[in-house]
C-alpha atoms as a PDB file:
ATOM      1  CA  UNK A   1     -58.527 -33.788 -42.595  1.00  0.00           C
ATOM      2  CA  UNK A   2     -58.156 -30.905 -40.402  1.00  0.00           C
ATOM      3  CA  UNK A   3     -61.887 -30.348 -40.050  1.00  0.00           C
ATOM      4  CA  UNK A   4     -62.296 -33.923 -39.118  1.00  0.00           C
ATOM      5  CA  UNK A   5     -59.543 -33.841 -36.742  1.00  0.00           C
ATOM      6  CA  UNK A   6     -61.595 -30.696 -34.922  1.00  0.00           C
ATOM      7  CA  UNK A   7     -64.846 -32.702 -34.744  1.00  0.00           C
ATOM      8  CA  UNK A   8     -62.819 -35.347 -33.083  1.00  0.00           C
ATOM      9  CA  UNK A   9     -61.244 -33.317 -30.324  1.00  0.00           C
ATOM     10  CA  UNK A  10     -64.591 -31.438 -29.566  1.00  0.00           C
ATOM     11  CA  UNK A  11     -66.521 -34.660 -29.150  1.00  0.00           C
ATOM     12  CA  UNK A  12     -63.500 -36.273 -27.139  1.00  0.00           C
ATOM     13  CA  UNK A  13     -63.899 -33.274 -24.807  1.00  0.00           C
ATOM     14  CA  UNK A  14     -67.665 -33.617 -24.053  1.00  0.00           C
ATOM     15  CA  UNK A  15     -67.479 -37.353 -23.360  1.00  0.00           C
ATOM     16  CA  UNK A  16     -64.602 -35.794 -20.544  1.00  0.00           C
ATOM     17  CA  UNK A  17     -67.359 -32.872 -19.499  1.00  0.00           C
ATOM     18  CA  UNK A  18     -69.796 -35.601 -19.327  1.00  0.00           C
ATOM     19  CA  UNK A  19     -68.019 -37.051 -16.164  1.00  0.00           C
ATOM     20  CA  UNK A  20     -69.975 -35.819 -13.598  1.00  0.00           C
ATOM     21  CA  UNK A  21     -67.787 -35.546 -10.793  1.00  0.00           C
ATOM     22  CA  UNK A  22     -70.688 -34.854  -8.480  1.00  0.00           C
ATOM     23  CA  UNK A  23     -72.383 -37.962  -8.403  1.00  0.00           C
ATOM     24  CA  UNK A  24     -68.971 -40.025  -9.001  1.00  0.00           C
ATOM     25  CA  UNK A  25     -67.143 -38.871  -6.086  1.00  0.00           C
ATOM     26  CA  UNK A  26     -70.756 -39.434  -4.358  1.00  0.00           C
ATOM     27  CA  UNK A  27     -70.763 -42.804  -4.497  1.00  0.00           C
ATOM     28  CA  UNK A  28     -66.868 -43.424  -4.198  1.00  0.00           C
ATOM     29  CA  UNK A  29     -67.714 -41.631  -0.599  1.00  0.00           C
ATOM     30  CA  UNK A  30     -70.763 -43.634   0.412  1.00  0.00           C
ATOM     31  CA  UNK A  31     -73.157 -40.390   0.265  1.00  0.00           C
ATOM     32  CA  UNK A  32     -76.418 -39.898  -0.688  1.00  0.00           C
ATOM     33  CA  UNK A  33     -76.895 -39.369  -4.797  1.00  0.00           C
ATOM     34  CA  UNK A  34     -76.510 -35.406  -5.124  1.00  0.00           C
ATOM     35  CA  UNK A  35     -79.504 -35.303  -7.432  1.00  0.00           C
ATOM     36  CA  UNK A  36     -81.813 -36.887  -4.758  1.00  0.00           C
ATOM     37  CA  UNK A  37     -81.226 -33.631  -2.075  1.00  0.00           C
ATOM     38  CA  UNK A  38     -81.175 -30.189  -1.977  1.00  0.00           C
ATOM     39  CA  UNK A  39     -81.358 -28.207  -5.511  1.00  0.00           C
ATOM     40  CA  UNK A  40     -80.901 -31.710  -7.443  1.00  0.00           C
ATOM     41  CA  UNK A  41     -78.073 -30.255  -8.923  1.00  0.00           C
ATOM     42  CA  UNK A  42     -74.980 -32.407  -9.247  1.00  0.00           C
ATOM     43  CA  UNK A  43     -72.306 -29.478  -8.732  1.00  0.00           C
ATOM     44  CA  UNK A  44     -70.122 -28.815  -5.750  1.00  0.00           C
ATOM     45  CA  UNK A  45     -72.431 -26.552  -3.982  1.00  0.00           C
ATOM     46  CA  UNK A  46     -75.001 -29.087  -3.383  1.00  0.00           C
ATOM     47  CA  UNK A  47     -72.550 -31.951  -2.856  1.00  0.00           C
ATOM     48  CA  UNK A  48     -71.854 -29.132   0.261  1.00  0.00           C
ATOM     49  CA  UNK A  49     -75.424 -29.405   1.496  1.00  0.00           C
ATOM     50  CA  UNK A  50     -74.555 -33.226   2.634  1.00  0.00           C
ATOM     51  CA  UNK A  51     -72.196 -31.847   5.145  1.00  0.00           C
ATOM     52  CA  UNK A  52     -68.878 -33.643   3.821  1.00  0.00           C
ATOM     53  CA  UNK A  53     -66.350 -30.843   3.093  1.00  0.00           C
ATOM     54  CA  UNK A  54     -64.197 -32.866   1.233  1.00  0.00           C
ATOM     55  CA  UNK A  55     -66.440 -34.599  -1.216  1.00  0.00           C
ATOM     56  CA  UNK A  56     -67.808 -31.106  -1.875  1.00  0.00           C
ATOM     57  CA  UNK A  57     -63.829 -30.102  -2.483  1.00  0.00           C
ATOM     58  CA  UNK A  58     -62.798 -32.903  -4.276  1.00  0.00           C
ATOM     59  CA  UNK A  59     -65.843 -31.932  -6.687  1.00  0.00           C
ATOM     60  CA  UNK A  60     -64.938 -28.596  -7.419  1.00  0.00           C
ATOM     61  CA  UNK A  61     -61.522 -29.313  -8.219  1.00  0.00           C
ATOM     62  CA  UNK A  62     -62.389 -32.593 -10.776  1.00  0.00           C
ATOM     63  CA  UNK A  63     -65.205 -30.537 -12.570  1.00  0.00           C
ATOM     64  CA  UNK A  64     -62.419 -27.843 -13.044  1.00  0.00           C
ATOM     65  CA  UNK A  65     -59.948 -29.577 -13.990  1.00  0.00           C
ATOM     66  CA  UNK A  66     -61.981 -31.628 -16.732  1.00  0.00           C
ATOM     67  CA  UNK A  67     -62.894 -28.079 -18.359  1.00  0.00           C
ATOM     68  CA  UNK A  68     -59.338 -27.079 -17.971  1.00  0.00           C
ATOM     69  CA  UNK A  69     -57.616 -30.361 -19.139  1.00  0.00           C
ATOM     70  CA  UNK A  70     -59.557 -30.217 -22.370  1.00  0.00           C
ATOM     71  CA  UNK A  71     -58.681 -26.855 -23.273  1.00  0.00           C
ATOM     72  CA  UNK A  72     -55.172 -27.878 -22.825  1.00  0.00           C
ATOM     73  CA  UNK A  73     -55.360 -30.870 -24.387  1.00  0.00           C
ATOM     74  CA  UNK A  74     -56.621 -29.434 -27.585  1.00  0.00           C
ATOM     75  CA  UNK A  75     -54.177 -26.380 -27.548  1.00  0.00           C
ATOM     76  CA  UNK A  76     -50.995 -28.493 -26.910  1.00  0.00           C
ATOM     77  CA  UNK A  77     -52.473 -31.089 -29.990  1.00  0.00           C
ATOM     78  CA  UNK A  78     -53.291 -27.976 -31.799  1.00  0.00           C
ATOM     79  CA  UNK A  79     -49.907 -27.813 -33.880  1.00  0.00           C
ATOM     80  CA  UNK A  80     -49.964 -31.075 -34.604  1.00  0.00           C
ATOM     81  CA  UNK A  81     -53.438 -31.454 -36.085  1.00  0.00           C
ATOM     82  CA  UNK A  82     -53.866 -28.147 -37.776  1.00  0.00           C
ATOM     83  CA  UNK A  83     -57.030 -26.874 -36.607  1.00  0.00           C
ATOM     84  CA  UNK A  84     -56.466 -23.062 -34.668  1.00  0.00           C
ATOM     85  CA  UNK A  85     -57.568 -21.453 -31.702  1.00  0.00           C
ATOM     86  CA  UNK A  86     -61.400 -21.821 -32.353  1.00  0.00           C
ATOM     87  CA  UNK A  87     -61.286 -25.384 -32.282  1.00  0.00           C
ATOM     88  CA  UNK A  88     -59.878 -24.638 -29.029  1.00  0.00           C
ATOM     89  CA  UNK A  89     -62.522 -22.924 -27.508  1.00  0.00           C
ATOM     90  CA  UNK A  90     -64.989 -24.890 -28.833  1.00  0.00           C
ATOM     91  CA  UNK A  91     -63.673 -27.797 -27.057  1.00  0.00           C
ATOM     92  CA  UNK A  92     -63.637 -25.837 -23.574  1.00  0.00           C
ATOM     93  CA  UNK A  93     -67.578 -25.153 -24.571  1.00  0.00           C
ATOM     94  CA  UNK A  94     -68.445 -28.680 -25.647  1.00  0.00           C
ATOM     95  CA  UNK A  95     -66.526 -30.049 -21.848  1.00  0.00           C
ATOM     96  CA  UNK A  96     -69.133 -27.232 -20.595  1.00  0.00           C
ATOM     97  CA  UNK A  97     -71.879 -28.666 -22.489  1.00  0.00           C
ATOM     98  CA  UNK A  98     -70.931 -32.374 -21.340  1.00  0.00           C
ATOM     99  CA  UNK A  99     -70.935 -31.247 -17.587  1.00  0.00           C
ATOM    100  CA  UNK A 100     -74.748 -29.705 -18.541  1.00  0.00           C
ATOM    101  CA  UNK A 101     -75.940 -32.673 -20.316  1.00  0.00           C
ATOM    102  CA  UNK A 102     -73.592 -35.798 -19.634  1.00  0.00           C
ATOM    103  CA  UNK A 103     -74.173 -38.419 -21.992  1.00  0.00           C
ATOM    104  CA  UNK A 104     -72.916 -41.274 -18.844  1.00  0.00           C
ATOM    105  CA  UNK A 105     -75.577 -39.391 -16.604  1.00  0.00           C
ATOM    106  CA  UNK A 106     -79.315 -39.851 -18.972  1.00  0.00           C
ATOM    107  CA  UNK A 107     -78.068 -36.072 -19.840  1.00  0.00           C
ATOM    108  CA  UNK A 108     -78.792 -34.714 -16.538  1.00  0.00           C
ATOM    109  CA  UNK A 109     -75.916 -32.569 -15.345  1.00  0.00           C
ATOM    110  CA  UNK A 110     -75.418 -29.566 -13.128  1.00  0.00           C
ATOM    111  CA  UNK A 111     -75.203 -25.932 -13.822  1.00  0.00           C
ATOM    112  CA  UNK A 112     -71.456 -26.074 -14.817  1.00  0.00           C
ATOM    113  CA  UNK A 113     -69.880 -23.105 -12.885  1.00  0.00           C
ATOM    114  CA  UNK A 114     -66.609 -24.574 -11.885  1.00  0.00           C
ATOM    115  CA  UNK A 115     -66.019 -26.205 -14.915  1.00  0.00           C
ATOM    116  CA  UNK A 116     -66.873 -22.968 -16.878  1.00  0.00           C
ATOM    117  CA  UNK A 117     -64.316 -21.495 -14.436  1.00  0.00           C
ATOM    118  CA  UNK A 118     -61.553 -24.457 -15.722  1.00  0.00           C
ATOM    119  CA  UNK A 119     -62.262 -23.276 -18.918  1.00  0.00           C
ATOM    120  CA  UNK A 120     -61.643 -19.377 -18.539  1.00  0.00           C
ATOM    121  CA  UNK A 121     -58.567 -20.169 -16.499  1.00  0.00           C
ATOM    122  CA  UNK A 122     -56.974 -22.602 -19.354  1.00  0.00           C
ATOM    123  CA  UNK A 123     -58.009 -19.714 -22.175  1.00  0.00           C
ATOM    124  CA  UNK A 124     -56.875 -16.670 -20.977  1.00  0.00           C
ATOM    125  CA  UNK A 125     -55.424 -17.197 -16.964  1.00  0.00           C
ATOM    126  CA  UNK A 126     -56.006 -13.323 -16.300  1.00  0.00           C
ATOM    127  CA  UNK A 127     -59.530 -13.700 -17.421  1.00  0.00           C
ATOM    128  CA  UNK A 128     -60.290 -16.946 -15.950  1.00  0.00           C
ATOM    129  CA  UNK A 129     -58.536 -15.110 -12.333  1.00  0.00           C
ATOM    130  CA  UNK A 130     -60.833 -12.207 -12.563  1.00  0.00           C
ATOM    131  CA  UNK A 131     -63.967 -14.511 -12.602  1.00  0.00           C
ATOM    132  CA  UNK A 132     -63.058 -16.296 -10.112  1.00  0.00           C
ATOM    133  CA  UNK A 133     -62.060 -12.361  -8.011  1.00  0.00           C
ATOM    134  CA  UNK A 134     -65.645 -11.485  -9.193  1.00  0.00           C
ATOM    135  CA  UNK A 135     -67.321 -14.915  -7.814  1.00  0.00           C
ATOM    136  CA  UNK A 136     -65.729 -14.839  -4.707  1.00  0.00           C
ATOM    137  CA  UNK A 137     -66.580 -11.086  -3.804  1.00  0.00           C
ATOM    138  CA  UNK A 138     -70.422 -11.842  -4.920  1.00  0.00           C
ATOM    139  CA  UNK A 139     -70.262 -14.978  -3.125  1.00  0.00           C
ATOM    140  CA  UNK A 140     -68.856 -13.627   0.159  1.00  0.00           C
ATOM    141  CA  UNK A 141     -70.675 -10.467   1.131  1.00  0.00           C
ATOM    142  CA  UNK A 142     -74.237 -12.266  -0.167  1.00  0.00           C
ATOM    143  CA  UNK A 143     -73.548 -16.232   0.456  1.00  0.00           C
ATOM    144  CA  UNK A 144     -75.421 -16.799  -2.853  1.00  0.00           C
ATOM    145  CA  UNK A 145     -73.592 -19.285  -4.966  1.00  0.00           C
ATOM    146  CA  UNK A 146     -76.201 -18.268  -7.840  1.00  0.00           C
ATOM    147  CA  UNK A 147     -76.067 -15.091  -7.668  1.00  0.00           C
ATOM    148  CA  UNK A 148     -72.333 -15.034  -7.446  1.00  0.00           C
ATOM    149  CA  UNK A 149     -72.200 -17.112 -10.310  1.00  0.00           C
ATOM    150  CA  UNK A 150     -74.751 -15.132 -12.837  1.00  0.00           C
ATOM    151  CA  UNK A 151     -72.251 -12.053 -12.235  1.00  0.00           C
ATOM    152  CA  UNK A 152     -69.698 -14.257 -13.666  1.00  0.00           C
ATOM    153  CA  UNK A 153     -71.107 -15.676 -16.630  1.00  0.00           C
ATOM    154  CA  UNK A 154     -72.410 -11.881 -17.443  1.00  0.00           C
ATOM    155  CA  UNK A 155     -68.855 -10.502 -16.548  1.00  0.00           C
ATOM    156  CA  UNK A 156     -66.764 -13.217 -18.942  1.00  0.00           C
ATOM    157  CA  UNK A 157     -67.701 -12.265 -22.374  1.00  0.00           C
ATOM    158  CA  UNK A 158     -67.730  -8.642 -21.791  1.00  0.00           C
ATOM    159  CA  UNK A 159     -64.133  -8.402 -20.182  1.00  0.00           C
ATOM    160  CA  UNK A 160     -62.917 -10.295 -22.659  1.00  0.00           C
ATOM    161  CA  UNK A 161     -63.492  -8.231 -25.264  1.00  0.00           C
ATOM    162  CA  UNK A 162     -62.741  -5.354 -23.259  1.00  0.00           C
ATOM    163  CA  UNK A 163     -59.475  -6.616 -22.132  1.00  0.00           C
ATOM    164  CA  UNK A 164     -58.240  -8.587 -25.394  1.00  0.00           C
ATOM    165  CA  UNK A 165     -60.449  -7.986 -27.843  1.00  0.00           C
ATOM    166  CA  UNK A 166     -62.957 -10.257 -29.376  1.00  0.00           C
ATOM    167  CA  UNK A 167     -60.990 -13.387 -30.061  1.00  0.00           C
ATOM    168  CA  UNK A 168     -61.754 -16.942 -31.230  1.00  0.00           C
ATOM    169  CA  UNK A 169     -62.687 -17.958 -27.991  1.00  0.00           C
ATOM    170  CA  UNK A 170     -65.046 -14.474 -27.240  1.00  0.00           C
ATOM    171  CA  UNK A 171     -68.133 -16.671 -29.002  1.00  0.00           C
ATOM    172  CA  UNK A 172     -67.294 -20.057 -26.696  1.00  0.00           C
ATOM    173  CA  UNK A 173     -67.457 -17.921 -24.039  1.00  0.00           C
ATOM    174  CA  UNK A 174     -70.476 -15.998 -24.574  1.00  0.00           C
ATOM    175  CA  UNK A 175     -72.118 -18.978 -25.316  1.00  0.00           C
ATOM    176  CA  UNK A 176     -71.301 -20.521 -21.884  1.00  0.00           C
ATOM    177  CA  UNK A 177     -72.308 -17.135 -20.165  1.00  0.00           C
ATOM    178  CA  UNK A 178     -75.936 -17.603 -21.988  1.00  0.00           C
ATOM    179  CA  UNK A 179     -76.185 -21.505 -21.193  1.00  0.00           C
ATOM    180  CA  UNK A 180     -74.879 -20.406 -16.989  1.00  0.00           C
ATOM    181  CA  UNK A 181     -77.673 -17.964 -17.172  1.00  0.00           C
ATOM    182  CA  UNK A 182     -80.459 -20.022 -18.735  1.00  0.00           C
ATOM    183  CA  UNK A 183     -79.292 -23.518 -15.891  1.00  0.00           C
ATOM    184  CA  UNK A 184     -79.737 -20.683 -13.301  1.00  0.00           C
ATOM    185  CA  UNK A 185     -83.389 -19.559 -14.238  1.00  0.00           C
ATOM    186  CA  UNK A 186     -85.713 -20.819 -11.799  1.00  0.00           C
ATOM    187  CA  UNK A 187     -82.288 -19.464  -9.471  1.00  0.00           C
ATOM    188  CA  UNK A 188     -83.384 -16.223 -10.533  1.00  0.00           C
ATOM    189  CA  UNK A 189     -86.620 -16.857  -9.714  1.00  0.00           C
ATOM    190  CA  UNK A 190     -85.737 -17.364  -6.274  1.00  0.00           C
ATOM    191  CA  UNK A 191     -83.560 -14.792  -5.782  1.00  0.00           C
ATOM    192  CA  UNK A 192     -85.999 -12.392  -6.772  1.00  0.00           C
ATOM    193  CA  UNK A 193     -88.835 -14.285  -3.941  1.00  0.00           C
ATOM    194  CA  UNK A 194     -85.952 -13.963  -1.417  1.00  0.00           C
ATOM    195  CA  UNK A 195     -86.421 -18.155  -0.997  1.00  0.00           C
ATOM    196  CA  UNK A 196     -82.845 -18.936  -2.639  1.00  0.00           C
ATOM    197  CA  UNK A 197     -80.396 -21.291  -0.295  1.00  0.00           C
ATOM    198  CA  UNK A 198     -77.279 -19.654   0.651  1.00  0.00           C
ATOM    199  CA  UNK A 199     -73.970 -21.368   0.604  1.00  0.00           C
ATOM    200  CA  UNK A 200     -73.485 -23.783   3.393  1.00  0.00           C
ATOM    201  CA  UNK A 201     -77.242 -23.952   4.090  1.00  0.00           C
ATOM    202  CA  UNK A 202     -77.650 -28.255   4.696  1.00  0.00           C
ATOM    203  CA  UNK A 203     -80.520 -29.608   2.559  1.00  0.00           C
ATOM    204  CA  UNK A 204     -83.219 -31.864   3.972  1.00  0.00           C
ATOM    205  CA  UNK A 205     -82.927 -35.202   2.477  1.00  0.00           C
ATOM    206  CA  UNK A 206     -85.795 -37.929   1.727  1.00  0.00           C
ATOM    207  CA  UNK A 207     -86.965 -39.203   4.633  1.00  0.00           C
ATOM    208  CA  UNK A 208     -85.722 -36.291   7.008  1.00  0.00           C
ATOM    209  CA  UNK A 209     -88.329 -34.959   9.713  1.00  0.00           C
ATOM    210  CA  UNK A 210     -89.511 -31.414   8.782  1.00  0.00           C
ATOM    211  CA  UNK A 211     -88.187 -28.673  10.262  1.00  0.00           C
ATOM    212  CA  UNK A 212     -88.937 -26.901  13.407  1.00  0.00           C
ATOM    213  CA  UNK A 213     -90.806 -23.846  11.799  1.00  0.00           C
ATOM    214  CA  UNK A 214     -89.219 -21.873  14.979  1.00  0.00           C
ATOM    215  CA  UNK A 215     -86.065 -23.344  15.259  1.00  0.00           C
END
């Protein structure tokens, strides 16, 4: 039964990655569908480009939490059930994967950068802190929210297993540094053309008048 009991808790924690937060809080605030401005992405950065602070906030926080809540849920049901700490990180990757491709949202998601950083922080706090260091340092000095966040992903694994060894949760976490990488490819792209938007940057919406090539 233990086995089964795993299965359960992983799926139960992609259905909760699958809420995207984005385009919920969106709509609860009268604003424009995130997926319908600006990178299309339904993540906290973009959710920023509509110029409401706090729907942007309130974003960041519910699509870290969700990571975070079911990494806690399935350690704190872990003695219970009788499944061990891989079961556990496997249910902070599939709330990862939900946020990526939400089965509410036709499987359209965002790039899942805070609630890879719920994750880290519910796993291992130090880790999860020195991400988030690493993130804001990146994101700061460069104002690139993709850039800043393709440090992280590459960073995770490695200090894990250079500051705890490999673990249980070292292959969940890998795994979400690969998927951050591969959502942030045509980022990358961008980067390297010197076209990508920096944080804060507002995003013309359908409709808008084009902008004032010298303005």
């Amino acid at each position: 039964m233990t086995w089964l009991w795993s299965i359960c808790v992983v799926v139960l924690s992609y259905l909760l990655g699958s809420l995207s937060f984005a385009v919920i809080v969106s709509r609860a605030m009268g604003l424009d569908d995130p997926r319908s401005y600006g990178s299309g992405n339904p993540g906290a950065t973009n959710v920023l480009r509509s110029g409401n602070r706090a729907a942007a906030i309130a974003t960041l926080v519910l699509d870290a939490l969700k990571g975070a809540v079911a990494v806690i849920a399935a350690a704190l049901l872990s003695p219970r059930l009788g499944y061990g700490g891989a079961t556990v990180g496997l249910a902070g990757l599939a709330a990862f994967i939900g946020h990526l491709y939400p089965a509410f949202f036709r499987f359209q998601g965002g790039k899942g950068v805070a609630t890879a950083a719920g994750v880290l922080l519910a796993l291992e706090p130090r880790l999860g802190l020195l991400c988030l260091a690493a993130w804001l340092v990146v994101a700061v000095f460069t104002r690139y929210s993709s850039l800043a966040a393709l440090v992280a992903a590459v960073l995770a694994p490695l200090a894990d297993v250079v500051g705890w060894g490999s673990t249980e949760r070292t292959g969940p976490i890998a795994v979400m540094g690969l998927l951050l990488v591969w959502r942030h490819r045509a980022n990358i792209g961008k980067l390297l053309a010197g076209t990508e938007s920096r944080i804060g940057s507002r995003a013309a919406k359908p409709g808008d008048p084009p902008a004032d090539p010298g303005g």
